[in-house]
Protein backbone atom coordinates (compact mmCIF):
# COMPACT_ATOMS: atom_id res chain seq x y z
CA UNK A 1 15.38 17.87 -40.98
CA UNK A 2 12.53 15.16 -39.99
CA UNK A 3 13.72 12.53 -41.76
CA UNK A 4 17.83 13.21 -41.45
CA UNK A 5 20.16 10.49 -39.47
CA UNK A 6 22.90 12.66 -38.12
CA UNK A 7 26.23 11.76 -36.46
CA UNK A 8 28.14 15.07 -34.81
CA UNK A 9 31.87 13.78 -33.67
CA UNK A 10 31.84 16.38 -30.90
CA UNK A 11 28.60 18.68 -30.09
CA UNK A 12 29.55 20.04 -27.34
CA UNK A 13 31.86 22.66 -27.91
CA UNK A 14 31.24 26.52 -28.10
CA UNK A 15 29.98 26.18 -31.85
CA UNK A 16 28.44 22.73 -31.89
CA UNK A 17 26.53 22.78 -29.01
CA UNK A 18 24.10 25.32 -30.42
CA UNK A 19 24.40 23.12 -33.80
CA UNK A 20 23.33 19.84 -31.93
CA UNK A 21 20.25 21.91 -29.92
CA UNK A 22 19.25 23.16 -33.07
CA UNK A 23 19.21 20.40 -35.27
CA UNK A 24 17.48 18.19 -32.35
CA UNK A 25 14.60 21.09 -31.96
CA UNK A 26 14.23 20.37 -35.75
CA UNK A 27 13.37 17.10 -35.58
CA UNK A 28 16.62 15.38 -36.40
CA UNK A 29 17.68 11.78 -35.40
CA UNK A 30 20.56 13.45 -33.75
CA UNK A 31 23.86 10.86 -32.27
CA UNK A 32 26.43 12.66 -30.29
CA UNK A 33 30.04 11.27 -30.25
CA UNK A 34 32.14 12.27 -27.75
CA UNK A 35 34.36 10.48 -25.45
CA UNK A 36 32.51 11.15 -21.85
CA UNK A 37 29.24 12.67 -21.53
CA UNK A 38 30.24 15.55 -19.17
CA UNK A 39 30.43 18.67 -20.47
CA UNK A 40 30.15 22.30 -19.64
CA UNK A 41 26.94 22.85 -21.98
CA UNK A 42 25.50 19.10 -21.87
CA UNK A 43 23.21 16.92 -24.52
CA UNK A 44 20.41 18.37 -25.95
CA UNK A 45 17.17 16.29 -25.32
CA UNK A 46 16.37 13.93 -27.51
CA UNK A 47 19.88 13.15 -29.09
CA UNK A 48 21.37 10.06 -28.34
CA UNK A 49 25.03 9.10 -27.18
CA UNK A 50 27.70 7.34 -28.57
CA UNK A 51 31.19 6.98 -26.39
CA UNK A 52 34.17 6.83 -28.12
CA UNK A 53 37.79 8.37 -28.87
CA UNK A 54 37.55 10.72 -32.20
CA UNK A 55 41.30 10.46 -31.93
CA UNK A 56 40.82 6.85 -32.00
CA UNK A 57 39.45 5.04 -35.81
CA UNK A 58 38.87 1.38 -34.22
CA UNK A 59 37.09 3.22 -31.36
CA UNK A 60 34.67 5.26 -33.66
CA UNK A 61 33.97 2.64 -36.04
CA UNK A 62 33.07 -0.18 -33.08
CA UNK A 63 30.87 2.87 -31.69
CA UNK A 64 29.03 3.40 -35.07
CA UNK A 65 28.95 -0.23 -36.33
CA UNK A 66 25.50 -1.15 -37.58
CA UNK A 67 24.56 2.97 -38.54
CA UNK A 68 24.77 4.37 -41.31
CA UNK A 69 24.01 8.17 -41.47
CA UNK A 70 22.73 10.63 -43.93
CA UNK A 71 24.75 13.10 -42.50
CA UNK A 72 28.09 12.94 -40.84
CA UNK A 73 29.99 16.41 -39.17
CA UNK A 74 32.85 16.39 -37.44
CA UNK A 75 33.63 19.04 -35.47
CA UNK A 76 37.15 18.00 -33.97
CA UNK A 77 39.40 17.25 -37.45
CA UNK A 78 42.40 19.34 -37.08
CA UNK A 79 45.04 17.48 -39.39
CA UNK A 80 44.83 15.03 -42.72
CA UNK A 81 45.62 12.10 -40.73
CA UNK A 82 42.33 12.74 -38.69
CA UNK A 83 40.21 13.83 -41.87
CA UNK A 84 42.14 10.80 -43.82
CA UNK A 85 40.71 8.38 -41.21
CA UNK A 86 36.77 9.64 -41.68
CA UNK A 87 37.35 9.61 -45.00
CA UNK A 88 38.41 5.65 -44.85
CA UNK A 89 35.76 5.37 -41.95
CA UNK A 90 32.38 7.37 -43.92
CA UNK A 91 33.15 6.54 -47.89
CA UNK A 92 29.94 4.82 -48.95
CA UNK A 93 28.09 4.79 -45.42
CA UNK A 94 26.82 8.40 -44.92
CA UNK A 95 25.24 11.10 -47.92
CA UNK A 96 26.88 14.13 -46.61
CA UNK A 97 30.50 14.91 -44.52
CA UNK A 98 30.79 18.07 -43.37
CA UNK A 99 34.40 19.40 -42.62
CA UNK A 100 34.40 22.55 -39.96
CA UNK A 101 37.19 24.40 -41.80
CA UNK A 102 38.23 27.84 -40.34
CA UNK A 103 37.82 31.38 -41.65
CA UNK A 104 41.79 31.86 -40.95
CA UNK A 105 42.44 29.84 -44.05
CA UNK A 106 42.03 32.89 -46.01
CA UNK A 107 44.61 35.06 -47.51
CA UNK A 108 46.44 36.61 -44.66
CA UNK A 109 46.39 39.64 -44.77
CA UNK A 110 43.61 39.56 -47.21
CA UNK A 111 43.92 41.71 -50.58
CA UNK A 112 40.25 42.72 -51.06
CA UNK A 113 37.62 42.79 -48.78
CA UNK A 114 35.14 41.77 -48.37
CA UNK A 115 35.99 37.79 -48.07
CA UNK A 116 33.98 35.69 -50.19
CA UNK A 117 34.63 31.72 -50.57
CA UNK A 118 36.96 32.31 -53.38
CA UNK A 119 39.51 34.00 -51.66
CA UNK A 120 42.62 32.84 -52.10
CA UNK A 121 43.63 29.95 -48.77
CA UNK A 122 47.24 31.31 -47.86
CA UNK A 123 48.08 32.31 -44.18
CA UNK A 124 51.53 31.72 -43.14
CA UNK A 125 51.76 33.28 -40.03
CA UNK A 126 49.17 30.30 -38.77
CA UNK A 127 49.66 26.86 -38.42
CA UNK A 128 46.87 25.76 -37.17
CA UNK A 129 45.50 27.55 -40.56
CA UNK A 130 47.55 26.05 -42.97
CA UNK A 131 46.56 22.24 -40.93
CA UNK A 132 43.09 23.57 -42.24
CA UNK A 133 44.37 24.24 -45.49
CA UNK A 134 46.10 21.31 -46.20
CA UNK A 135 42.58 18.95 -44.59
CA UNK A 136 40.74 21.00 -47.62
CA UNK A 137 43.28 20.21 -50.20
CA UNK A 138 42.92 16.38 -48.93
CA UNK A 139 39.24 16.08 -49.28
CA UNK A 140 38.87 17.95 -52.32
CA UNK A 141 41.32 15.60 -53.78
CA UNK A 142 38.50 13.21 -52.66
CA UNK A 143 36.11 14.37 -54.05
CA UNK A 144 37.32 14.80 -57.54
CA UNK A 145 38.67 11.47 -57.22
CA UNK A 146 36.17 9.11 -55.26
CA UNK A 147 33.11 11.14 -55.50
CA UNK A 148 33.31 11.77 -51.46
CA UNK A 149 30.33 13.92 -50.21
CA UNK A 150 31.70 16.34 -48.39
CA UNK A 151 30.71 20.09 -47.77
CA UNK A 152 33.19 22.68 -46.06
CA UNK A 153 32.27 25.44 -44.01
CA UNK A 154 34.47 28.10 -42.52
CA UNK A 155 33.31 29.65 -39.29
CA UNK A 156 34.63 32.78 -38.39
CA UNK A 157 35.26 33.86 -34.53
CA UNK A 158 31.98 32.22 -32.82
CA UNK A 159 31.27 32.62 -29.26
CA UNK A 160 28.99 32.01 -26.69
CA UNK A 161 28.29 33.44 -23.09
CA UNK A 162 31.41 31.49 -21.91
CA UNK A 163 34.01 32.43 -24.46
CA UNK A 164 35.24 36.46 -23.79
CA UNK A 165 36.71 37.32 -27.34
CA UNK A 166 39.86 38.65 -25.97
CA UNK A 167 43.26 37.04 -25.74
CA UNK A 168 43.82 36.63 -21.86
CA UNK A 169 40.15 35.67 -21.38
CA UNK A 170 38.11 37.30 -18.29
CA UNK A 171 41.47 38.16 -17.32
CA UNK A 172 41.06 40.88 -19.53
CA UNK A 173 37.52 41.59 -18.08
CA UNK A 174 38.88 41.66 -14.39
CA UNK A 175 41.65 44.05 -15.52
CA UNK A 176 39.08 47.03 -16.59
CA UNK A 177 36.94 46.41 -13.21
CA UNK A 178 40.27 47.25 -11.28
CA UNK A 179 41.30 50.13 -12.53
CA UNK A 180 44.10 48.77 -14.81
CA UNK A 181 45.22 49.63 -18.36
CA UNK A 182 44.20 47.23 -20.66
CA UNK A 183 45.95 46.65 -24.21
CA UNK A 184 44.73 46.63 -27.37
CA UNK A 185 46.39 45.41 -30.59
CA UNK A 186 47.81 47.93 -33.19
CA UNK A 187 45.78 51.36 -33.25
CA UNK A 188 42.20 49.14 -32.34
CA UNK A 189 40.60 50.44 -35.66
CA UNK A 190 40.98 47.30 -37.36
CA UNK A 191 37.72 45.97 -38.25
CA UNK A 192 36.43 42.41 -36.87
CA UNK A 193 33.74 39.71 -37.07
CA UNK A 194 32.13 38.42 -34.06
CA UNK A 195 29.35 34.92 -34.77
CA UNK A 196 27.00 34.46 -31.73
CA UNK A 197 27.31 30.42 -31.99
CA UNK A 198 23.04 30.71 -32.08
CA UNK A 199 23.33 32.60 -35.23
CA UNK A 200 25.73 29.93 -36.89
CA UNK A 201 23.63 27.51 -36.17
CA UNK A 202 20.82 28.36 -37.50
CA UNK A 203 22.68 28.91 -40.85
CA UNK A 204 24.32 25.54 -40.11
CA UNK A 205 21.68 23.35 -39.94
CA UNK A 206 20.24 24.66 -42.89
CA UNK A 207 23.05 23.40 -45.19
CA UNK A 208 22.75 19.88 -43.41
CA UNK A 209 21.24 17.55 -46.26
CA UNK A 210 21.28 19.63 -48.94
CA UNK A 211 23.44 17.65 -52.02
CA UNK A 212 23.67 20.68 -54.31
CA UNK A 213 26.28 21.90 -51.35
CA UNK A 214 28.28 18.92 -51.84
CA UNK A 215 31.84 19.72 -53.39
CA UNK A 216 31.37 23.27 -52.24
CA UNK A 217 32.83 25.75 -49.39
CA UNK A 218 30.50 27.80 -47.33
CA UNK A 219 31.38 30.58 -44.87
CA UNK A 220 29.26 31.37 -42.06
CA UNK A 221 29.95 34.54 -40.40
CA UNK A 222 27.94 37.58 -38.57
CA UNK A 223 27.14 40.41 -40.51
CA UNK A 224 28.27 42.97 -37.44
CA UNK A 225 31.80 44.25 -38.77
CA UNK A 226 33.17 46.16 -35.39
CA UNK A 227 36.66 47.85 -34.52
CA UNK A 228 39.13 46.21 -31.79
CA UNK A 229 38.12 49.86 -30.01
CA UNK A 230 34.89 49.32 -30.12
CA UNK A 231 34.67 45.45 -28.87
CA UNK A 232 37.13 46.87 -26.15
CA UNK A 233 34.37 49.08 -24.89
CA UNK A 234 31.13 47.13 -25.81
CA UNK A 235 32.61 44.38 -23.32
CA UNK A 236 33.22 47.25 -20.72
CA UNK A 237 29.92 48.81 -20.73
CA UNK A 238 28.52 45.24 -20.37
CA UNK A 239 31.20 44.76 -17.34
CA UNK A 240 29.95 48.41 -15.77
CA UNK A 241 33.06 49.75 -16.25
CA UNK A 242 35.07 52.80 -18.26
CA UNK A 243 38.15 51.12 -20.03
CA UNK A 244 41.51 52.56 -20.08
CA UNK A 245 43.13 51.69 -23.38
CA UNK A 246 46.47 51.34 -24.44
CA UNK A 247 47.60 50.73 -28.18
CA UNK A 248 50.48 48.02 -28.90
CA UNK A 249 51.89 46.77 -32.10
CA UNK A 250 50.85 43.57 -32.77
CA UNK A 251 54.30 42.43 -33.70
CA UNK A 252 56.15 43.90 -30.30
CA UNK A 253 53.27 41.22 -28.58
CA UNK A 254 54.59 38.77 -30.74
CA UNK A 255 58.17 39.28 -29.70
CA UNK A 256 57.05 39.14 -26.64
CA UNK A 257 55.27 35.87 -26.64
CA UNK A 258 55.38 34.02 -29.82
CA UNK A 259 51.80 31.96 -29.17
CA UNK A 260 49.99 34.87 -28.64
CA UNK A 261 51.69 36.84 -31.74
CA UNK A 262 50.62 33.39 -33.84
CA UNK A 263 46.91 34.32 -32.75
CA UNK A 264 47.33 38.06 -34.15
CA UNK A 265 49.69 38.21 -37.48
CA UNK A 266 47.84 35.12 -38.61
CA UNK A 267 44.42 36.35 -37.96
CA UNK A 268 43.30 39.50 -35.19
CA UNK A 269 45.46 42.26 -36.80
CA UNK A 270 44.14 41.85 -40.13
CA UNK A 271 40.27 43.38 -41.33
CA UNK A 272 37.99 40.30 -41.49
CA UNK A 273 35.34 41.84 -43.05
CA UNK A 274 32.75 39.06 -44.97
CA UNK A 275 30.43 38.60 -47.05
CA UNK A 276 27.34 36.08 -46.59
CA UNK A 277 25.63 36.19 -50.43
CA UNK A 278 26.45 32.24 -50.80
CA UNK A 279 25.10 30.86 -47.39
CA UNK A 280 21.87 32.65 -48.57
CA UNK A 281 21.60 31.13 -51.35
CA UNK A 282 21.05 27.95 -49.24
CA UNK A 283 19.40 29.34 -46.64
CA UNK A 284 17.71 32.49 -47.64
CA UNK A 285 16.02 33.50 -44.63
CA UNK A 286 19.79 33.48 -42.78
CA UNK A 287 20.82 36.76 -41.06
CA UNK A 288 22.17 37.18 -37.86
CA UNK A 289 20.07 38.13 -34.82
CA UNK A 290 22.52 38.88 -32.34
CA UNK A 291 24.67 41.36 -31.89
CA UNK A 292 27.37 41.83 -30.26
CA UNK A 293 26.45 44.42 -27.26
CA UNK A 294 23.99 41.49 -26.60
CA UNK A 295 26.44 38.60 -26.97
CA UNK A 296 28.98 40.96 -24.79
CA UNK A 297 26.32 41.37 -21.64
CA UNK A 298 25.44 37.16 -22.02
CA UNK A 299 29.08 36.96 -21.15
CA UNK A 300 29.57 39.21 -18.70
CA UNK A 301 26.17 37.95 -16.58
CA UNK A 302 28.11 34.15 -16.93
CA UNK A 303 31.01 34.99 -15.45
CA UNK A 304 29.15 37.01 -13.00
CA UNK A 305 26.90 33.71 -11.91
CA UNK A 306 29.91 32.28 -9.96
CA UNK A 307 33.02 33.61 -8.75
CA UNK A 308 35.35 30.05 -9.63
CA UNK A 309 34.59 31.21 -13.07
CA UNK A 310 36.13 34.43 -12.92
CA UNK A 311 39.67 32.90 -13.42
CA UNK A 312 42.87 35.43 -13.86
CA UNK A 313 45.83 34.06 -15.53
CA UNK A 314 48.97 35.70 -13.76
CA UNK A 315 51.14 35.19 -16.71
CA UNK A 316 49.02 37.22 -19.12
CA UNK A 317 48.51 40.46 -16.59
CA UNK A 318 52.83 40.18 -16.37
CA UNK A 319 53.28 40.77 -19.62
CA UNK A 320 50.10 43.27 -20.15
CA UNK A 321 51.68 45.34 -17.49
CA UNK A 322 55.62 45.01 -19.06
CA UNK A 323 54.07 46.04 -22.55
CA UNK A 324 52.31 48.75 -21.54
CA UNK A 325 54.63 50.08 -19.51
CA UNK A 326 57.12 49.94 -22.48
CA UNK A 327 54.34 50.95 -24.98
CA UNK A 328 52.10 53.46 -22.95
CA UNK A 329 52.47 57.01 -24.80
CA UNK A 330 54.41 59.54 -23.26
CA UNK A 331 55.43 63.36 -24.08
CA UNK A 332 58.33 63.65 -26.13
């Protein structure tokens, strides 16, 4: 990447602040845009800075006036009308836009496992999903149409040593080291993928100036496939602790609070099981390093650092304890 200009909207966030480190410690001319430089995981050394509002098109394009970039990723694109704007913004000025898509824009629940890039985009339990979707549809549409150089990857659920994979956050955490019942969705044998945001990276980077990806779709996922049970008690035995599970349907959470049953039907219920051939194929040397146990003890030692971090939201442990007091099994 020595000789690769490259703007990240963002790069600070859980999954592109390991991008931005890893692309500066190979040699790229790396420019941040973001809209203050504070941040809870900071600049990497060596990139530069650009201030300006991604939400914003007059800001960015006074902030990048006079670059042009060989590769442009934005990390914050949510809708069309924010991927419509690079679109207007980038045409012509950079050789490569990368679109951070989402692994939730697959067929939901999925009928064949494992995932590959051709499965089927259909989730409609998800908005925030089908907002993906439809940002897809747009700049394949400009692609066909305008020759637009853009390359979509899908990252699964990536984490780093501040991000506790649960739902509820540390609160969960804080539950098991009191004593308390935790809950997990449906029976917990549902199988999940967790990304240690070091291990996406350094797939990541490697599809960064590369035209044959141009036009294409790439997921980017761990190869660790682990039960709900079983990341239940891998974050326990990091935390010290012996959980005390209790099973609840994932749709009796969703009665019960409609934002968190979003996050379930339309992705943590369902098997996400995946399969990495076509990232290889780009980056051959890619497998994932870290597991979870590992990822699950970085957390825990995080939150452990200082105590401000170990926030509990009230709201969630209210309605852990009314569900599994109506849930918990009993004798007939």
């Amino acid at each position: 990447m020595n000789d690769l200009k490259v703007l990240f909207i963002g790069g600070t966030g859980v999954i592109s602040s390991a991008c931005a480190r890893r692309a500066t410690e190979l040699g790229a001319e790396l420019y941040l845009l973001n809209r203050s430089s504070s941040s809870l995981r900071g600049v990497p050394t060596g990139a530069h800075t650009l201030t300006a509002d991604a939400r914003d098109p007059e800001s960015v394009r006074a902030a990048v006036r006079g670059h042009e970039f060989d590769v442009v990723v934005n990390f914050l694109n949510f809708t069309t009308e924010h991927v419509q704007a690079d679109i207007d913004l980038f045409g012509g000025r950079t050789g490569q836009y990368v679109f951070i898509s989402s692994a939730a824009t697959y067929q939901t629940p999925p009928r064949r496992l494992p995932i590959v890039e051709s499965t089927p985009l259909r989730n409609p339990f998800s908005a925030y999903a089908r907002n993906k979707i439809a940002c897809e549809d747009l700049l394949t549409r400009a692609y066909r149409d305008q020759g637009f150089p853009v390359t979509v990857v899908r990252p699964s659920h990536t984490y780093d040593r501040t991000a506790v994979p649960f739902d509820g956050g540390w609160t969960v955490v804080d539950r098991m080291r009191r004593g308390q019942e935790v809950m997990v969705h449906g029976d917990g044998t549902s199988l999940w993928t967790l990304t240690h945001h070091t291990d996406f990276a350094r797939a990541f980077t490697g599809l960064l100036g590369h035209r044959e990806t141009l036009g294409d779709t790439f997921h980017i996922t761990g190869d660790e496939a682990l039960t709900w049970n079983q990341i239940y008690l891998t974050m326990a035995e990091a935390a010290g602790v012996e959980p005390r599970l209790v099973h609840i349907p994932s749709d009796a959470i969703a009665a019960a609070d409609s934002r968190w049953g979003e996050e379930l039907l339309g992705d943590k219920t369902h098997s996400m099981v995946f399969d990495n051939s076509k990232i290889r194929t780009i980056v051959p040397d890619f497998t994932a390093r870290i597991p979870f146990s590992r990822g699950a003890r970085e957390i825990v030692a995080w939150y452990d650092e200082d105590p401000a971090r170990r926030t509990v939201d009230h709201r969630i442990n209210a309605l852990t304890d009314k569900l599994i007091e109506a849930y918990r099994p009993r004798p007939l």
